[in-house]
Structure formats: C-alpha cells, structure tokens
N, C-alpha and C. Protein backbone atom coordinates (compact mmCIF):
# COMPACT_ATOMS: atom_id res chain seq x y z
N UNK A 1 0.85 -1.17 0.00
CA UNK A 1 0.00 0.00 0.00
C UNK A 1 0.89 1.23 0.00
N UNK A 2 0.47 2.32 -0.71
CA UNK A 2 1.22 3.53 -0.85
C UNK A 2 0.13 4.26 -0.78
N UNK A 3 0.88 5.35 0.35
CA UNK A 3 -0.16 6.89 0.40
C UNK A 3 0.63 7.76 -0.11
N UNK A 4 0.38 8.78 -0.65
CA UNK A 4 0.93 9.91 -1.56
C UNK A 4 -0.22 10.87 -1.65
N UNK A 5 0.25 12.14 -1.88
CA UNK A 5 -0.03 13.58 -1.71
C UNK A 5 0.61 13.85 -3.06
N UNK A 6 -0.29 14.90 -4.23
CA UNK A 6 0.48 15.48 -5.02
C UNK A 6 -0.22 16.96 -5.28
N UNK A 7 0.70 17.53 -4.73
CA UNK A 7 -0.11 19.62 -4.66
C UNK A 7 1.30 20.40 -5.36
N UNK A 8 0.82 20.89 -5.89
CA UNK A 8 1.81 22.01 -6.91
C UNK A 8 2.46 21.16 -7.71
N UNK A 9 2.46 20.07 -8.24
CA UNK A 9 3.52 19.86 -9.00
C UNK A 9 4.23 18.90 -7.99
N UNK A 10 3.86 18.73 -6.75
CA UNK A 10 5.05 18.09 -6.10
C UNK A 10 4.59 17.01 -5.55
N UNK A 11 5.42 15.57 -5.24
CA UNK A 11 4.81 13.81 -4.68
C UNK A 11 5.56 14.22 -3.46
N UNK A 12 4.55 13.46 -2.76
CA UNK A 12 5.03 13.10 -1.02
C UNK A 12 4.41 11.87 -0.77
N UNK A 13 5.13 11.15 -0.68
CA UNK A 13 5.03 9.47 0.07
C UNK A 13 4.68 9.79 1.22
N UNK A 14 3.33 9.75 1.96
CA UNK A 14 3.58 9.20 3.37
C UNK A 14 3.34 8.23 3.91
N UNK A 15 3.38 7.16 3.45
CA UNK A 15 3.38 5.73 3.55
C UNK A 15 3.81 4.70 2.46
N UNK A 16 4.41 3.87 3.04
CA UNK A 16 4.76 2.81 1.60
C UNK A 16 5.14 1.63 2.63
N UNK A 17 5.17 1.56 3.45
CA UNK A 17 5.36 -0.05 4.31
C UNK A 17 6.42 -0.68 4.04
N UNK A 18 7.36 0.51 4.21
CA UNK A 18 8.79 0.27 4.42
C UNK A 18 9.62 -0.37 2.61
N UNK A 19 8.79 -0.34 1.69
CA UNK A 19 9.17 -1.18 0.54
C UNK A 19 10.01 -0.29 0.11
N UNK A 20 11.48 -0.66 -1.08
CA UNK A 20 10.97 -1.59 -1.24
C UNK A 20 12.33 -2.35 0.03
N UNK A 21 12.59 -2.82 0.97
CA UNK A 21 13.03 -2.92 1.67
C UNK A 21 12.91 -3.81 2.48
N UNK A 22 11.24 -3.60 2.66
CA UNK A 22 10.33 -4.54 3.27
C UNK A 22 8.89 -5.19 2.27
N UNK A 23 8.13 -5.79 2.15
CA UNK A 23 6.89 -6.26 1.68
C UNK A 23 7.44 -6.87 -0.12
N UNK A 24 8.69 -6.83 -0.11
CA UNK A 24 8.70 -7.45 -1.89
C UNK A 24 8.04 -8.32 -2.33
N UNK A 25 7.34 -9.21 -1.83
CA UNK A 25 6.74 -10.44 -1.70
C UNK A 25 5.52 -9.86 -2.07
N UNK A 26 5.20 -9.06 -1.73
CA UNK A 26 3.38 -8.32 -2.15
C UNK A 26 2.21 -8.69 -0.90
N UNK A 27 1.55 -8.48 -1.17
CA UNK A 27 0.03 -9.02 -0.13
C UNK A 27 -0.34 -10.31 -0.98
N UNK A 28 -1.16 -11.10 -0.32
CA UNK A 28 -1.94 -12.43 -0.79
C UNK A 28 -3.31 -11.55 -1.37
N UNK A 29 -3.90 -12.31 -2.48
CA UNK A 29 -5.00 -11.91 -3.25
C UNK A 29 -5.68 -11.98 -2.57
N UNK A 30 -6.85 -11.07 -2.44
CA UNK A 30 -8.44 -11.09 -1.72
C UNK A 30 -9.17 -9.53 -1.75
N UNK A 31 -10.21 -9.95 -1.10
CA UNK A 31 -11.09 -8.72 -0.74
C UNK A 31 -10.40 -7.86 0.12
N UNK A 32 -10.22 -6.46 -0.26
CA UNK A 32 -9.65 -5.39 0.96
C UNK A 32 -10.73 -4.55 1.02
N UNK A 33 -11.50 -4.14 2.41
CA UNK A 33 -12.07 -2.90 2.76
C UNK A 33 -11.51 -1.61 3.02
N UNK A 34 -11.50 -0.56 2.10
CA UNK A 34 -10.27 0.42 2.59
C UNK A 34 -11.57 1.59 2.99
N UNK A 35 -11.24 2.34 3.85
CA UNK A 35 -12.06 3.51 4.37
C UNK A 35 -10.95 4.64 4.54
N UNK A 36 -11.26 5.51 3.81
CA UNK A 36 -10.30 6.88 3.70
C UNK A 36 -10.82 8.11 4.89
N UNK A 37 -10.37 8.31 5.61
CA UNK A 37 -11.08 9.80 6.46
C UNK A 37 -10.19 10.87 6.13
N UNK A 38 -10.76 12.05 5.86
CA UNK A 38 -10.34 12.91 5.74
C UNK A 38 -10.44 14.62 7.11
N UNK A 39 -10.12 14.81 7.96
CA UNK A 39 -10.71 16.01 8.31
C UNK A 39 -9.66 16.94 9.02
N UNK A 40 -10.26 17.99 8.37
CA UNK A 40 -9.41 19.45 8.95
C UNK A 40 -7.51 19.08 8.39
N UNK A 41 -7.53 18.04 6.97
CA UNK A 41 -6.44 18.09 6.56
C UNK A 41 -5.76 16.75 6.96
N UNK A 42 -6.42 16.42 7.82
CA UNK A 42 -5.35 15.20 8.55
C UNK A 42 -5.92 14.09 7.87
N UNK A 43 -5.37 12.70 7.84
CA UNK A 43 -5.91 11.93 6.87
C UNK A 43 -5.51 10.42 7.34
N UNK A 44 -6.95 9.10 7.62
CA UNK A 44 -7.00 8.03 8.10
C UNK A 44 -6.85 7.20 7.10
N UNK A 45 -6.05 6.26 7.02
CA UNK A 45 -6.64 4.69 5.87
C UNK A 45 -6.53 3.98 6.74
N UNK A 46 -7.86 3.30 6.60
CA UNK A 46 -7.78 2.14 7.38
C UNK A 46 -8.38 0.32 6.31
N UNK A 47 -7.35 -0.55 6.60
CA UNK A 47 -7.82 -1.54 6.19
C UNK A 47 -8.34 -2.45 6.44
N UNK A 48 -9.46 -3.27 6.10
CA UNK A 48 -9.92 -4.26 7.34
C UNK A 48 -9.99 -3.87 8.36
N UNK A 49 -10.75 -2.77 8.52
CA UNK A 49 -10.56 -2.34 9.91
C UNK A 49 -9.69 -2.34 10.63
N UNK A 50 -8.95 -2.14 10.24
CA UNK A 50 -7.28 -1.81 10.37
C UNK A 50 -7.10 -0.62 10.55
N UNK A 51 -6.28 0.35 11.34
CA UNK A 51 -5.28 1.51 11.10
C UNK A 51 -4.15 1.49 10.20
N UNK A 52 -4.20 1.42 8.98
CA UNK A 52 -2.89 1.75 8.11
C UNK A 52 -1.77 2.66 7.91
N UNK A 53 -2.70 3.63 8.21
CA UNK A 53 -1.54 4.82 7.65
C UNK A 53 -2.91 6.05 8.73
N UNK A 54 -2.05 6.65 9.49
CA UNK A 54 -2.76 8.61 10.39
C UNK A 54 -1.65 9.30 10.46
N UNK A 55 -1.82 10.28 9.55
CA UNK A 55 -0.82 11.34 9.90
C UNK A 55 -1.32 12.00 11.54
N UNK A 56 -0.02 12.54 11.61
CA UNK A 56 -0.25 13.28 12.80
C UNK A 56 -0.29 14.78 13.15
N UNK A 57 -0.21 15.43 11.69
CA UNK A 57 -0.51 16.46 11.46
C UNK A 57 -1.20 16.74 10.26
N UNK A 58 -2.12 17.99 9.58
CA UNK A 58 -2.24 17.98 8.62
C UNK A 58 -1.74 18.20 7.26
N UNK A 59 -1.61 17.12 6.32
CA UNK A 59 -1.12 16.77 5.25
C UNK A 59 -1.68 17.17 3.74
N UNK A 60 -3.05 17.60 3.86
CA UNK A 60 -4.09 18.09 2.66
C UNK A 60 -4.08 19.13 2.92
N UNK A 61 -3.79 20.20 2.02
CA UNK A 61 -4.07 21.27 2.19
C UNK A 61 -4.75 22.31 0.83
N UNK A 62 -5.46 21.57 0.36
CA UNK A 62 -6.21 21.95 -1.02
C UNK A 62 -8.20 21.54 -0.74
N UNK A 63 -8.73 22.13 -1.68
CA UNK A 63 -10.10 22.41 -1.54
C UNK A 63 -10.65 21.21 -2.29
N UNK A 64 -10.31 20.73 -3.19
CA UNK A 64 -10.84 19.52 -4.15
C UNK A 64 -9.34 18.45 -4.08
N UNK A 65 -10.01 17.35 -4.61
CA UNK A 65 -8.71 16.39 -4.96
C UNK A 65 -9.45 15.21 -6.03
N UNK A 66 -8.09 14.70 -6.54
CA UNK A 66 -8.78 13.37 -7.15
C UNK A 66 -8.36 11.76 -6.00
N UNK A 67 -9.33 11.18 -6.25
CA UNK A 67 -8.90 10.00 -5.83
C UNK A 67 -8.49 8.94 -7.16
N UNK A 68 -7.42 8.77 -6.76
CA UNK A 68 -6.68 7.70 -7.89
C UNK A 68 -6.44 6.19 -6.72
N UNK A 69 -7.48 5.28 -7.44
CA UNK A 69 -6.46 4.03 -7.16
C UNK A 69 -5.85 2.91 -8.23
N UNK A 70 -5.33 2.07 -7.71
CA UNK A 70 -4.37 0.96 -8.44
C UNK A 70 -4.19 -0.02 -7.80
N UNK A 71 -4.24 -1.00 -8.78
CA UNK A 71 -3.62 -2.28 -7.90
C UNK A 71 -2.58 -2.48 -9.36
N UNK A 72 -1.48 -3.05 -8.79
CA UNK A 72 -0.34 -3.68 -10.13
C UNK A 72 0.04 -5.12 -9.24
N UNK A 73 0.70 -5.54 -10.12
CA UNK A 73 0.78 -7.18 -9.41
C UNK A 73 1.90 -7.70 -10.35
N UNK A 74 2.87 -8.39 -10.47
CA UNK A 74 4.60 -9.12 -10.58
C UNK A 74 3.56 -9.10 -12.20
N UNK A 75 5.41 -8.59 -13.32
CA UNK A 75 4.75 -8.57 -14.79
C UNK A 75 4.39 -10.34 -15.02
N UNK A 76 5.04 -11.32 -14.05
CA UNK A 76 4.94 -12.25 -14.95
C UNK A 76 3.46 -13.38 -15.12
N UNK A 77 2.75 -12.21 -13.55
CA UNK A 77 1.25 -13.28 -13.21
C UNK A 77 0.48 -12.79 -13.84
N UNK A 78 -0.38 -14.02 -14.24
CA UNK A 78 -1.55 -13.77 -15.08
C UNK A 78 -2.46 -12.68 -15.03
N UNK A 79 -3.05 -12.14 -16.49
CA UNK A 79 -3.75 -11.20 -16.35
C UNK A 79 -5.09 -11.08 -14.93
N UNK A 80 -5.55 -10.22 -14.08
CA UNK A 80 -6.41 -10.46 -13.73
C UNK A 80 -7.71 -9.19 -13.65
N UNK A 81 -8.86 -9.19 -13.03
CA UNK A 81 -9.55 -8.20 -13.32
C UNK A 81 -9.61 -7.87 -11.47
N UNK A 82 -9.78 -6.49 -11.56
CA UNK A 82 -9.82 -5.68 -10.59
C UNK A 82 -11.00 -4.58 -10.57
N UNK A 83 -11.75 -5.15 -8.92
CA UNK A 83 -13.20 -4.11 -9.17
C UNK A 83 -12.72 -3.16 -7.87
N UNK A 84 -12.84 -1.87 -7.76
CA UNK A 84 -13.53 -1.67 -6.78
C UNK A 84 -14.62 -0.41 -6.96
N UNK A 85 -15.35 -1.37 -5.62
CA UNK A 85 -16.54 -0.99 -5.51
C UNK A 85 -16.50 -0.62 -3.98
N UNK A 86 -18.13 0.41 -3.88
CA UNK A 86 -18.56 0.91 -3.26
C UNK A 86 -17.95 1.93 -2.67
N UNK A 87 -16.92 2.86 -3.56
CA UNK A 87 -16.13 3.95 -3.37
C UNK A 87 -17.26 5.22 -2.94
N UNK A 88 -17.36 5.69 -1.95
CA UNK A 88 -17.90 6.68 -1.80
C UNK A 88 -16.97 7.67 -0.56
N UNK A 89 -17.48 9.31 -1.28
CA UNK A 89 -16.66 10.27 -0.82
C UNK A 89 -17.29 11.46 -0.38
N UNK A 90 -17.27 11.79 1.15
CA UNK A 90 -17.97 12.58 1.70
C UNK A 90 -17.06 13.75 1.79
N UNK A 91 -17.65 15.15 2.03
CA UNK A 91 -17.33 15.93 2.71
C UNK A 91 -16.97 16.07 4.42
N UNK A 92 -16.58 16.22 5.15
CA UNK A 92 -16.55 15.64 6.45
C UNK A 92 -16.46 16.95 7.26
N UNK A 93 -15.85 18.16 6.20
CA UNK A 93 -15.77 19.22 6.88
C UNK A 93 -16.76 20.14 6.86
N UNK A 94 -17.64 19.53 5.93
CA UNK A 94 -19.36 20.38 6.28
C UNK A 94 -20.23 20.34 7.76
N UNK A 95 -20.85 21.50 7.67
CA UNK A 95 -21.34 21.65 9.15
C UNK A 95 -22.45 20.08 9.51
C-alpha cells in the first residue's frame, strides 16, 4: 500500500510499508475494505478495519482532490480483473 499527496507539482510518500526494503513479496489476493477519512487536513486509511496509515498532522491542504487508485501485481502473473466498488466520498468538513 502507498499513500501519496500530489499539490503544486510536487509527490510526497507518506506511507509505503517500508518497501521496497520490506513487503517485496506483495500481499496475498483477496477482498480489501479500505475507508479513507479525511478532516481538517489530517488523513485516516484504514484496512480491514485496520489503522494503516494517520498522519499526525495535517497533510491536505487543497479544496478539491482526485482519488486515484491501483492495484499492479509481478509482470509475470496472469492477467487479472480488478473491481472496486462501493467507493464513496464525503465531505466531512461540512457543518
């Protein structure tokens, strides 16, 4: 998993799970629940109900964003198909 920030022109990693260094091996295939929080800038992923990645200060500092995801997987394994679903994206900083 990789978290990244890109504002002006510029990438900030703030998470990558130590790779590549650590995790070369990849995750095992399956269902992941990811839940994104966003508020007052600061920013939660959590997986499986998991804590993944909390900054501890705020890291967003823009009015709109895109959400980009990806999954990639070793060139040499078979093609496969990738859904996700039930992406939904709130405002959090509305009254």
């Amino acid at each position: 998993m990789v978290v990244g920030v890109k504002q002006g022109g510029h990438e900030r990693t703030l998470e990558n799970e130590g790779w590549p260094v650590r995790g070369r091996e990849g995750r095992r295939i399956g269902v992941q629940h990811l839940v994104i929080v966003c508020r007052r800038g600061a920013l939660q992923v959590w997986e499986n109900e998991t804590l993944m990645y909390e900054s501890k200060e705020r890291v967003i500092g823009f009015d709109s964003a895109y959400l980009y995801l990806q999954m990639s997987s070793h060139s040499n394994y078979p093609a496969r198909t990738v859904y996700f679903d039930n992406v939904r994206v709130e405002d959090l900083n509305s009254p």
